[in-house]
Protein backbone atom coordinates (compact mmCIF):
# COMPACT_ATOMS: atom_id res chain seq x y z
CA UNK A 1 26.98 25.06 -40.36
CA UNK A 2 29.24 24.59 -37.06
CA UNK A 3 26.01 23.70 -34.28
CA UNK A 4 24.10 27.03 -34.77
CA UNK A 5 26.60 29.27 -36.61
CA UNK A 6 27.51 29.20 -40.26
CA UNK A 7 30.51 29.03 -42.15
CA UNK A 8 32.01 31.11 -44.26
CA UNK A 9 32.21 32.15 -47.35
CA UNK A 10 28.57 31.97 -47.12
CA UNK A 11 27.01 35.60 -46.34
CA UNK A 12 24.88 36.24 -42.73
CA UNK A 13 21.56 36.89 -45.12
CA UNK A 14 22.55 33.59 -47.34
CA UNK A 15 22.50 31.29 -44.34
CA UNK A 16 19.84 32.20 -42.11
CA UNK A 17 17.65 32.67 -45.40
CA UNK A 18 18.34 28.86 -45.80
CA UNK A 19 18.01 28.37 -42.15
CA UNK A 20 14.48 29.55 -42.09
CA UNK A 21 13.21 27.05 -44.63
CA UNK A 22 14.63 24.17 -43.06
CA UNK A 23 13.51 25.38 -39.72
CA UNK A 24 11.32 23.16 -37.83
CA UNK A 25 11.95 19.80 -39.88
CA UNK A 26 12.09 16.47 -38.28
CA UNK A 27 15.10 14.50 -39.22
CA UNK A 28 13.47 10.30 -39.66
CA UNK A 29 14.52 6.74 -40.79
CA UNK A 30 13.07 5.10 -43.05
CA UNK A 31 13.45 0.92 -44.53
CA UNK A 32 15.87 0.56 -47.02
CA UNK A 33 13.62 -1.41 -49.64
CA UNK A 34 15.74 -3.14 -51.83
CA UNK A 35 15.42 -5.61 -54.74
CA UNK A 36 15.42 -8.66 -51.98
CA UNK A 37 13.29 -6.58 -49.31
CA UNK A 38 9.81 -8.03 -50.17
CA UNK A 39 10.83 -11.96 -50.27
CA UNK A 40 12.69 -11.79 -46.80
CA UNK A 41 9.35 -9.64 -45.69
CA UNK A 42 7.46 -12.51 -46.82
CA UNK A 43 10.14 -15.10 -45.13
CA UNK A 44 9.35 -13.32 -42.22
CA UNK A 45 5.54 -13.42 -42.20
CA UNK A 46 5.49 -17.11 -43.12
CA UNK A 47 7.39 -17.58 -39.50
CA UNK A 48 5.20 -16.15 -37.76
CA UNK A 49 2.95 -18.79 -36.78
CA UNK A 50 5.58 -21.01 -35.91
CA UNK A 51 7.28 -18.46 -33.62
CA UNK A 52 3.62 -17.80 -32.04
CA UNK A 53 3.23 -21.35 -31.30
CA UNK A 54 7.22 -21.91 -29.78
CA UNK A 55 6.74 -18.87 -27.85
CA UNK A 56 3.49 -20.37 -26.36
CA UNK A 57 5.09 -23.62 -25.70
CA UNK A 58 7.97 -22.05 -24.10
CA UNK A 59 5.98 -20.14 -21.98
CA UNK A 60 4.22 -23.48 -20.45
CA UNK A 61 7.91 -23.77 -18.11
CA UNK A 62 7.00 -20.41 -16.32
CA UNK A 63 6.87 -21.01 -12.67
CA UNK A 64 2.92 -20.51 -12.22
CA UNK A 65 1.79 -17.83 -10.39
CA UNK A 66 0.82 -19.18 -6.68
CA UNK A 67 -2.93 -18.38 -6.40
CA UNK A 68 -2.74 -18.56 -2.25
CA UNK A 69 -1.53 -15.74 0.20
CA UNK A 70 2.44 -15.82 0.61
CA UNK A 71 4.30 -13.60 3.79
CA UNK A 72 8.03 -13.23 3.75
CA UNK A 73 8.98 -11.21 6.93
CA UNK A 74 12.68 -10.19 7.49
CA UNK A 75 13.73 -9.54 11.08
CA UNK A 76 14.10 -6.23 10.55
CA UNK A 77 10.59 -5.46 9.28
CA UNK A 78 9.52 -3.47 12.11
CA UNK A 79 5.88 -3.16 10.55
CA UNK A 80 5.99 -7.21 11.71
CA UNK A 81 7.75 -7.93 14.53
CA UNK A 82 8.90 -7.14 17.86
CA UNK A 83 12.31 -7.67 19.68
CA UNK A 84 12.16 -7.85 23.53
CA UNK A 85 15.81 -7.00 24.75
CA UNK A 86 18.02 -4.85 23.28
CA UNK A 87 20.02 -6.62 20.76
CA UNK A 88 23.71 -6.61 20.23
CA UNK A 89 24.07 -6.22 16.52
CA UNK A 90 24.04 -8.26 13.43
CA UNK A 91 26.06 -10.73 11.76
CA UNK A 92 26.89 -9.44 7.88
CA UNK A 93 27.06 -13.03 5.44
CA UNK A 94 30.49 -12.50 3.71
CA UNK A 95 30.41 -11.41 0.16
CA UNK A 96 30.59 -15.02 -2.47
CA UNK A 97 28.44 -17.39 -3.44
CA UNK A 98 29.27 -20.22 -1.29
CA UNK A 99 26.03 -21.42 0.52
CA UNK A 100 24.86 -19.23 3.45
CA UNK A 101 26.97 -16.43 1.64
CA UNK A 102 25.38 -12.88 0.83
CA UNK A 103 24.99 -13.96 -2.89
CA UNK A 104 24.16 -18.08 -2.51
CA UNK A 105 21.66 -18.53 -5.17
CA UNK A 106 20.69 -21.78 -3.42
CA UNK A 107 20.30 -24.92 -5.39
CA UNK A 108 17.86 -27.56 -6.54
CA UNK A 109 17.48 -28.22 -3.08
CA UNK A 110 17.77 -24.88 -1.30
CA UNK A 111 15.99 -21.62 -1.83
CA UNK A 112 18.43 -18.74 -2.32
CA UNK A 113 19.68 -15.86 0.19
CA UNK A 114 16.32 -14.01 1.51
CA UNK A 115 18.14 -12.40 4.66
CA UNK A 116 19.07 -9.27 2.77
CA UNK A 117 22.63 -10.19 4.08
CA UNK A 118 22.29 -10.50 7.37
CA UNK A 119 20.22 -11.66 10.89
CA UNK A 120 20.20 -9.93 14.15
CA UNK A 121 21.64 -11.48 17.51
CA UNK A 122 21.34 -11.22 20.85
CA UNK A 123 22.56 -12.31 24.67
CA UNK A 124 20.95 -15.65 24.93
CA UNK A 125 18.88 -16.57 28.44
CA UNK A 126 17.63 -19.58 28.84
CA UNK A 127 13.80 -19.73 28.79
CA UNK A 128 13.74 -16.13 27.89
CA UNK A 129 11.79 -14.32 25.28
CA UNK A 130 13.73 -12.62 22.76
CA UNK A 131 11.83 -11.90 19.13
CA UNK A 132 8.31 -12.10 17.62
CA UNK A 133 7.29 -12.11 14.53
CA UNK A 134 3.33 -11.28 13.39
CA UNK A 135 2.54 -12.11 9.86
CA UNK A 136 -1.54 -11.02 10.84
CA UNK A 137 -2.64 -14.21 8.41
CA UNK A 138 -6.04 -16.56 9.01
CA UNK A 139 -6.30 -20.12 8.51
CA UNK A 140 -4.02 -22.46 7.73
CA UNK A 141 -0.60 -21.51 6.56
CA UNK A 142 3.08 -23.70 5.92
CA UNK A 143 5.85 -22.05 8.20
CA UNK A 144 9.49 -22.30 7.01
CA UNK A 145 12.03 -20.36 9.55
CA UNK A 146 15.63 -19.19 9.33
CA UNK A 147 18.50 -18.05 11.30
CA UNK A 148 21.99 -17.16 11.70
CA UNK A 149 24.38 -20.15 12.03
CA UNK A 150 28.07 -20.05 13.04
CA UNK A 151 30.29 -22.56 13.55
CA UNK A 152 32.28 -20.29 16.55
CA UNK A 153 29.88 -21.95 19.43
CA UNK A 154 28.79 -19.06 20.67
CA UNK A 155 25.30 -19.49 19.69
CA UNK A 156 22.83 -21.72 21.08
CA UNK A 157 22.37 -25.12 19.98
CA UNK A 158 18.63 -25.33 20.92
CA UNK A 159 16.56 -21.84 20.25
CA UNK A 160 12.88 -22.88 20.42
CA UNK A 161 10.32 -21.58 18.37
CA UNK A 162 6.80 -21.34 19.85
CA UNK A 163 3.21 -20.74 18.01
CA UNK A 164 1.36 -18.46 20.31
CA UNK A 165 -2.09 -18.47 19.09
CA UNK A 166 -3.31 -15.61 20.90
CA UNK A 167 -0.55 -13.57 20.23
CA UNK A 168 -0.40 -12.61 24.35
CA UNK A 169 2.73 -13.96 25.40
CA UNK A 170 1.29 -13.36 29.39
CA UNK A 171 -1.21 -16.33 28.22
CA UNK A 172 0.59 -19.37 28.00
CA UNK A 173 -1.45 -22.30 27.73
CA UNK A 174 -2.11 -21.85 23.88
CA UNK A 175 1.32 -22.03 23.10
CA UNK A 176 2.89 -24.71 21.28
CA UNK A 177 6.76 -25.16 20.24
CA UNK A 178 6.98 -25.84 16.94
CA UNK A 179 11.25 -26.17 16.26
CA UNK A 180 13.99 -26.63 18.33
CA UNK A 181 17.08 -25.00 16.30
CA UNK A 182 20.64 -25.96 16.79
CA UNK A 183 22.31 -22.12 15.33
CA UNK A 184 25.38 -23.83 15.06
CA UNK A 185 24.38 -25.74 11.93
CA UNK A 186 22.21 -24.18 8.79
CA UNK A 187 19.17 -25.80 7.88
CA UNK A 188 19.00 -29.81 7.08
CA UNK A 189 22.62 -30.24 8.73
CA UNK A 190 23.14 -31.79 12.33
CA UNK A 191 27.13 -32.87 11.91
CA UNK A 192 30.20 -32.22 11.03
CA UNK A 193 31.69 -28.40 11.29
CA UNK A 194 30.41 -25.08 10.28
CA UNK A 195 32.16 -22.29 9.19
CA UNK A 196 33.46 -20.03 11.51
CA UNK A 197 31.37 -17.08 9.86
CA UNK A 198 27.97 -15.62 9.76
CA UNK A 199 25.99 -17.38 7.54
CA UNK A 200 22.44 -17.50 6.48
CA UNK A 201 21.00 -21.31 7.72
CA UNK A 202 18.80 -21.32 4.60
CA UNK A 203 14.30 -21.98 5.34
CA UNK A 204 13.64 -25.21 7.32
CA UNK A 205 10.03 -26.32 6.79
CA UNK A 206 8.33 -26.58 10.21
CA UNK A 207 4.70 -27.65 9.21
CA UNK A 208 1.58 -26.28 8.44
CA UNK A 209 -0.39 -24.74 11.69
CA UNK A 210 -3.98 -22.82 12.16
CA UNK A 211 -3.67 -19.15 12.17
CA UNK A 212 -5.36 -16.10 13.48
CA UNK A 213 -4.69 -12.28 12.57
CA UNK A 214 -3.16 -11.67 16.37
CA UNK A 215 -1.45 -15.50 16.01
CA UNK A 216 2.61 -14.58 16.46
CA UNK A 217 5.75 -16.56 16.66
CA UNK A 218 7.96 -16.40 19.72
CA UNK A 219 11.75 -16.87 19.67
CA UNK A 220 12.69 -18.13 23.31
CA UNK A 221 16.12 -18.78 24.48
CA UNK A 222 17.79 -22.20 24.88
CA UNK A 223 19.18 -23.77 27.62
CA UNK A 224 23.03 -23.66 25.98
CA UNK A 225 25.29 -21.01 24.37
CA UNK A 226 25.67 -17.68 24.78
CA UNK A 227 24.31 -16.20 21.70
CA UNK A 228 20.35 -16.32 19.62
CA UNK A 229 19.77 -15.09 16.61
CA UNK A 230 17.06 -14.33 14.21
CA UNK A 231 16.65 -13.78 10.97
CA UNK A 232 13.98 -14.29 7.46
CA UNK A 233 10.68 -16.22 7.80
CA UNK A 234 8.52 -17.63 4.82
CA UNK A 235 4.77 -18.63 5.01
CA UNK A 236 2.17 -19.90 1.98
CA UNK A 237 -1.19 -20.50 2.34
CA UNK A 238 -1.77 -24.38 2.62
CA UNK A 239 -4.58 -24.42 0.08
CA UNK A 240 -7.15 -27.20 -0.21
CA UNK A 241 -5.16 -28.08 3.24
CA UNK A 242 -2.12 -29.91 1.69
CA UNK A 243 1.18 -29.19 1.60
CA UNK A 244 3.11 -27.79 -1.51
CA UNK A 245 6.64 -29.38 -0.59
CA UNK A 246 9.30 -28.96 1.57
CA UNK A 247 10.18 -25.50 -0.14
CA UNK A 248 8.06 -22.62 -0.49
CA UNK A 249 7.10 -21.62 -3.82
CA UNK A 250 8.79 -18.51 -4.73
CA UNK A 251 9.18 -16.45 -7.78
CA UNK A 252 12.06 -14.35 -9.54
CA UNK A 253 12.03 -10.56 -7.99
CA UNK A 254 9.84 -7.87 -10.32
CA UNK A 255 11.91 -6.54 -13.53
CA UNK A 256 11.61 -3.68 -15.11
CA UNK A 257 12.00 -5.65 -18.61
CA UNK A 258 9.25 -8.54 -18.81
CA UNK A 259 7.67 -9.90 -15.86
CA UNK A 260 5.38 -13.25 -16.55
CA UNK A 261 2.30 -14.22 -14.90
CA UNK A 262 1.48 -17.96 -15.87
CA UNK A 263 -2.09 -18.76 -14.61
CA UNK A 264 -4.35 -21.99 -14.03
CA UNK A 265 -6.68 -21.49 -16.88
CA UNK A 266 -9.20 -19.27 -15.79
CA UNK A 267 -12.45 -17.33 -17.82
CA UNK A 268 -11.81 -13.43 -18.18
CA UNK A 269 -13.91 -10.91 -19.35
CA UNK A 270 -11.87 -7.95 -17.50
CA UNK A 271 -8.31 -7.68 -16.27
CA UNK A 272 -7.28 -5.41 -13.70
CA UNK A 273 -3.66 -4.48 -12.39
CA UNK A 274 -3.31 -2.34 -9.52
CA UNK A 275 -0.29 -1.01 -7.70
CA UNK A 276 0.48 -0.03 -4.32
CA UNK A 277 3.93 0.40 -4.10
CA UNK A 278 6.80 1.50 -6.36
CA UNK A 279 10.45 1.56 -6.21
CA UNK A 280 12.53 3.85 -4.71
CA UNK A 281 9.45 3.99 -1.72
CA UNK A 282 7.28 5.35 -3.88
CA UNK A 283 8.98 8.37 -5.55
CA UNK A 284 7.38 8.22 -8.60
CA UNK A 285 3.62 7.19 -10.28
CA UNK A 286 3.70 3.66 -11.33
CA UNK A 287 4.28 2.73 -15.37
CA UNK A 288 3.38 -0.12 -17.59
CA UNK A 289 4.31 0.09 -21.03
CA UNK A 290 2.23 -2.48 -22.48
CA UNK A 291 -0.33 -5.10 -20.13
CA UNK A 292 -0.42 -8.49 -22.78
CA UNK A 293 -3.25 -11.25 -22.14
CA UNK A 294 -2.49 -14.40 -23.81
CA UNK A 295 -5.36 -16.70 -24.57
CA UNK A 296 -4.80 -20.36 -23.88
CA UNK A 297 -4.09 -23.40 -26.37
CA UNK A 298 -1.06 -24.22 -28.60
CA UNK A 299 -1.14 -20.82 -30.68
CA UNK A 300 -2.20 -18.21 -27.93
CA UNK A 301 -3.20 -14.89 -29.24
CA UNK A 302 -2.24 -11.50 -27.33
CA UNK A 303 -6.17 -10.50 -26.63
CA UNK A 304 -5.62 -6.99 -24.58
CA UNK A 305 -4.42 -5.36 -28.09
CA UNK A 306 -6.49 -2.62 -28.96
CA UNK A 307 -6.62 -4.12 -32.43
CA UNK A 308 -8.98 -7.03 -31.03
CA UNK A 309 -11.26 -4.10 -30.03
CA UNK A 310 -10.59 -4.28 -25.87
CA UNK A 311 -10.83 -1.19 -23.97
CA UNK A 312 -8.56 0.33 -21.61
CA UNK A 313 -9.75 2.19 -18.50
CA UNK A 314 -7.81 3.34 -14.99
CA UNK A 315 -8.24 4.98 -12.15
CA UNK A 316 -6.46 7.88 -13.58
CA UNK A 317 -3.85 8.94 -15.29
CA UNK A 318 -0.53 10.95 -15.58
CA UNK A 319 -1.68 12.47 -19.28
CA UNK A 320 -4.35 12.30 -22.03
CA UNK A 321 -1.60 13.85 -24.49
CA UNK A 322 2.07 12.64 -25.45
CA UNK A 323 4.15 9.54 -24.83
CA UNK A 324 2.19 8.30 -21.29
CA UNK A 325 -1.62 7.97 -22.54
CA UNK A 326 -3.60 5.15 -21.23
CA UNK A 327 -4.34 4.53 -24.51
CA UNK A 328 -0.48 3.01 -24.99
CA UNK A 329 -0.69 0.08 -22.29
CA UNK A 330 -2.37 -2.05 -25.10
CA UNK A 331 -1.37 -0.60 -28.53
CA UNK A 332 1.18 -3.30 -29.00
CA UNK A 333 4.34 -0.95 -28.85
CA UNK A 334 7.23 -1.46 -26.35
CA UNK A 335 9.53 1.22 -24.66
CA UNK A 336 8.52 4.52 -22.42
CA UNK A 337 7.79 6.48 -25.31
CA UNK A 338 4.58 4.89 -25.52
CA UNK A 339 3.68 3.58 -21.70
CA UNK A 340 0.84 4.76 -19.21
CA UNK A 341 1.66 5.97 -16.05
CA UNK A 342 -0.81 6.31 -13.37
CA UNK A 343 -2.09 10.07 -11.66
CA UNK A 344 -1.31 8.29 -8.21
CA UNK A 345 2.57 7.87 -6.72
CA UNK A 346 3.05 4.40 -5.82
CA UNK A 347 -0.45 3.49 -7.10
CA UNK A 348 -3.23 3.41 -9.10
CA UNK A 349 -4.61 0.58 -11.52
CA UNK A 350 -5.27 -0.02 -14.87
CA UNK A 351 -7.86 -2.20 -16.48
CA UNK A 352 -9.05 -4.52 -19.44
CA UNK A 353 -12.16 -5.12 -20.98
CA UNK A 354 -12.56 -7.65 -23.76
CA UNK A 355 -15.46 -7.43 -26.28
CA UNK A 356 -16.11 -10.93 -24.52
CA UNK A 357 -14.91 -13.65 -22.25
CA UNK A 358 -11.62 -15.46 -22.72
CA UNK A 359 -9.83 -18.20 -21.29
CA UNK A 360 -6.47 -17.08 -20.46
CA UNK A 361 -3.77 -18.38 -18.53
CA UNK A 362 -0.49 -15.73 -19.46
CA UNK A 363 -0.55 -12.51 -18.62
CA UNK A 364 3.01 -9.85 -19.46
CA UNK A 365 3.67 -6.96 -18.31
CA UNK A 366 7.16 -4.22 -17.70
CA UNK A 367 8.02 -1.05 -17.34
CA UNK A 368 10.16 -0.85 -19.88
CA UNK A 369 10.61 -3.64 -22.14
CA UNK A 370 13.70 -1.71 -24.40
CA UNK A 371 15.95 -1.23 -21.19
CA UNK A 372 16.26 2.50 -20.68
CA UNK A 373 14.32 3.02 -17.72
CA UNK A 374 14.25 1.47 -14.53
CA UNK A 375 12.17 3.86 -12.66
CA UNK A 376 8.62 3.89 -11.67
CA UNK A 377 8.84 0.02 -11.49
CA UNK A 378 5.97 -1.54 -9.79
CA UNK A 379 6.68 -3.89 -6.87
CA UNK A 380 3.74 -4.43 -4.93
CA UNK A 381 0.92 -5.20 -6.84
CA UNK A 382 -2.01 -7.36 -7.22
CA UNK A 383 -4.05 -8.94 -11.02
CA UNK A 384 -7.03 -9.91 -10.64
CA UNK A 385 -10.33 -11.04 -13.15
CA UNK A 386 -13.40 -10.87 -13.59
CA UNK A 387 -16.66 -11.51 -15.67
CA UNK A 388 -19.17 -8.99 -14.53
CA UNK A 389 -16.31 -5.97 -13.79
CA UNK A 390 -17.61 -6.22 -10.33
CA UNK A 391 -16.74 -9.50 -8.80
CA UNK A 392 -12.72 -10.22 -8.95
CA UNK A 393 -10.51 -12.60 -8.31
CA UNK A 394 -7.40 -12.64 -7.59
CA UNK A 395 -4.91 -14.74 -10.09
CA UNK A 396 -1.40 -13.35 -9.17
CA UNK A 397 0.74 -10.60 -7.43
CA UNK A 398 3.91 -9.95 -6.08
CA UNK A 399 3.74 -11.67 -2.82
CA UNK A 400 5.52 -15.05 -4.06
CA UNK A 401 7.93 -13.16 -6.03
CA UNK A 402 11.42 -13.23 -3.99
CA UNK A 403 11.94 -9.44 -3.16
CA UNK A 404 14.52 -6.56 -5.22
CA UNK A 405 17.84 -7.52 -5.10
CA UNK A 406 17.82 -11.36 -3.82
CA UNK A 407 19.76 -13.68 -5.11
CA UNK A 408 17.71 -15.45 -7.75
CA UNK A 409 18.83 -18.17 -10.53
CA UNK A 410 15.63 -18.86 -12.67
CA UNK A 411 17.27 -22.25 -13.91
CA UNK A 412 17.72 -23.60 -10.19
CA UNK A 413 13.97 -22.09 -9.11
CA UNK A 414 11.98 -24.68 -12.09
CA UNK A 415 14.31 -27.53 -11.21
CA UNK A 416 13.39 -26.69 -7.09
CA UNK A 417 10.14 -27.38 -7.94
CA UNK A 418 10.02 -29.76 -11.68
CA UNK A 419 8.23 -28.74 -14.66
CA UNK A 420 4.68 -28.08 -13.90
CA UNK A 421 4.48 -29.32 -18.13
CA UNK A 422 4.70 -32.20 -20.13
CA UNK A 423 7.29 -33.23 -21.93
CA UNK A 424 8.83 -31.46 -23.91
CA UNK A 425 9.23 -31.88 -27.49
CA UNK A 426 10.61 -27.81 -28.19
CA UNK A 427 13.20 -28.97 -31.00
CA UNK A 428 17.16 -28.52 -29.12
C-alpha cells in the first residue's frame, strides 16, 4: 500500500480484508543472534567488573560537591541589590574568548565569565553611594568581588567597597572598607595597559568577614575618574573558619545529560532530591529520568536500583500510568520514555529508601541522559540524607554550580583547584 491507500491490481475487498488482520500490530527490533552472538555476550559480561571499577576510579576526579552555603549575585539581580542613582547603561564584553571577553573560560588561575556579559555603570561622585548588594547570609562567609574594567580612563581608579554590618547605610560607624578597586585594571593586574573595551575584571578575593541576614555591601565612589561600575559577586561559606583558596569553588552549570554529585563519604539510609526551580522560569514540572546512588570503595555498586529492593516515594507525581511513573527514576533505564516528573511546576521532590544504611559518596542524576529533551531541567535544587527519614542533611545542590549558559571548561575547573585524589594509576 501507498500510506493508507492500496494499490492496484489488488481489489477494495482484497486489501482492506488484509488490512484488518494486520490492524493494530506493533512493528519491533529484535538481536540478531548469530553463530558468534553468545561468546562476544560473554566477552562482554566478563568486562564488566573491570569497567565498574574504572568508572569508580574515574569518578574520584569529580570536583566534590561543596557542603557549605555558596551566593553568586549578578548586579542585575534585583531580588539582591539596590542601585542608588540612576545609572547610565552597561558595558556589553565583546564576543571571543580573550580574557575579560563574553566567552573567557578563565584559566588555571582565573574563574571563567560569571557577568552574563556585562556590568552596569554609572556617573562617579566622590564619596558617594552608588550600589548595594544583600546576599541575607549569617556567619562567616569568603567575599570575592568583580567589576567592569576599561582601559579608556574614564572609570575610577579607586571605587571602595564597604561592609556595612547593619545594612543601614544612615549608621556609619559599623562600616568597614574592605577593597579599594582601580576599574582601570581587571583583577590581580596594577600595570601596564588595558584594553580599550569593556571587559569583565575577573573575582578578586577580599577576605573572609562576619555576616548577618541585613549585613550588605556598599559601592561608594572614588575620589578620581568619571565613571563606577559594578558588576558579579561570589561568596562561600568559610567552614570550620578557614579559607578554601584564593578562588571560590565552583561547579560546571546543571545539564540535562548527567550531572555528578561527588560527596565526602557520608551514611545514608534515605535520599531525597527536591526542586524549586526549573528552566525556562518554571514552565514546566521538573523530570529525572533515573536518581543513581553509588556506594563507596573501589567497585561501587548503583544502590537506588529497584533491583536492590529500595523504594521510591515523592511528593507527587505527574502520572501513575505510561512513560513518567515514579516508579522509572530507579528502574535502571535511561531516556524520557521512562523518567518521573513531578505534579508540581518548578518543584516537587523525589525520594530514596534503602532496605538499610549505606555509605555513599556519588550520587547521578539528568533529565535526559539519551539527548532528546532539554526541557523540564532542574536548576535549583537541593540533596540531602538521612537515617531516620526525618532528620536531613544537606550533601549538595546547585548553589556552587556556575549558572546556565556561563562559560565553563571542566579541564581548567580540576586544575583551578588540583585533584582532590591520589594518584592516579587509570592505565593512559
Amino acid at each position: 500500500r501507498c500510506h493508507d491507500h492500496k494499490f492496484d491490481p489488488i481489489t477494495q475487498k482484497d486489501y482492506y480484508s488484509w488490512q484488518a488482520f494486520f490492524a493494530g500490530v506493533d512493528y519491533g527490533d529484535r538481536p540478531i543472534r548469530d553463530a558468534d552472538y553468545e561468546r562476544r555476550l560473554s566477552e562482554a559480561k566478563a568486562l564488566e567488573p573491570q569497567i565498574t571499577e574504572l568508572e569508580g576510579r574515574l569518578a574520584a576526579f569529580e570536583p566534590l560537591a561543596f557542603s557549605g552555603n555558596t551566593v553568586i549575585i549578578d548586579d542585575e539581580d534585583e531580588s539582591r541589590v539596590e542601585a542608588f542613582k540612576e545609572k547610565n547603561g552597561h558595558g556589553s564584553n565583546p564576543e571571543g574568548t580573550k580574557r575579560g571577553y563574553r566567552d573567557d573560560v578563565g584559566d588555571a588561575m582565573r574563574v571563567g565569565n560569571l557577568s552574563r556579559g556585562r556590568y552596569t555603570w554609572w556617573d562617579n561622585v566622590s564619596g558617594e553611594d552608588v550600589f548595594a548588594y544583600a546576599p541575607g547570609v549569617e556567619g562567616r562567609y569568603r567575599l570575592w568581588i568583580s567589576w567592569g574594567a576599561h582601559g579608556s580612563g574614564v572609570h575610577t581608579r579607586d571605587a571602595r567597597y564597604l561592609l556595612d554590618l547593619d545594612g543601614d547605610l544612615d549608621t556609619t560607624e559599623d562600616q568597614r572598607e574592605v577593597a579599594s578597586v582601580d576599574q582601570y585594571y581587571p583583577a590581580g593586574v596594577s600595570e601596564g595597559e588595558t584594553e580599550k573595551s569593556p571587559l569583565w575584571s575577573g573575582l578578586l578575593d577580599v577576605g573572609v568577614h562576619e555576616w548577618s541576614p541585613d549585613s550588605r555591601i556598599v559601592l561608594r565612589g572614588g575620589e578620581t575618574g568619571t565613571g563606577i561600575t559594578a558588576d558579579v559577586i561570589v561568596m562561600q561559606e568559610a567552614i570550620n573558619d578557614a579559607a578554601e583558596g584564593s578562588l571560590p569553588r565552583l561547579r560546571a552549570p546543571v545539564s540535562p545529560l548527567r550531572n555528578v554529585e561527588r560527596l565526602d563519604p557520608v551514611n545514608a539510609k534515605y535520599v531525597r532530591f527536591t526542586t524549586f526551580e526549573t528552566i525556562d522560569n518554571n514552565k514546566h514540572e521538573p523530570c529525572l529520568d533515573e536518581l543513581e546512588v553509588f556506594t563507596t570503595g573501589p567497585r561501587p555498586r548503583n544502590i537506588a536500583l529497584a533491583e536492590h529492593g529500595t523504594v521510591p516515594t515523592s511528593s507527587g507525581n505527574y502520572s501513575n500510568t505510561g512513560r513518567h511513573q515514579l516508579k522509572h527514576i530507579n528502574d535502571g533505564a535511561y531516556g524520557n520514555e521512562r523518567s518521573w516528573i513531578s505534579n508540581e511546576h518548578g518543584g516537587g521532590w523525589v525520594q530514596l529508601e534503602f532496605p538499610q544504611p549505606e555509605t555513599i559518596d556519588r550520587i547521578e542524576w539528568a533529565r535526559d541522559r539519551l539527548g532528546n529533551f532539554p526541557d523540564r531541567l532542574p536548576v535549583r535544587y537541593r540533596i540531602e540524607v538521612s537515617l531516620n527519614g526525618e532528620d536531613w542533611t544537606r550533601v549538595a545542590g546547585h548553589e556552587d554550580r556556575v549558572p546556565l549558559g556561563t562559560p565553563f571548561d571542566e579541564t581548567l575547573n580540576r586544575l583551578r583547584h588540583g585533584s582532590t585524589s591520589p594518584k592516579s594509576d587509570l592505565p593512559s
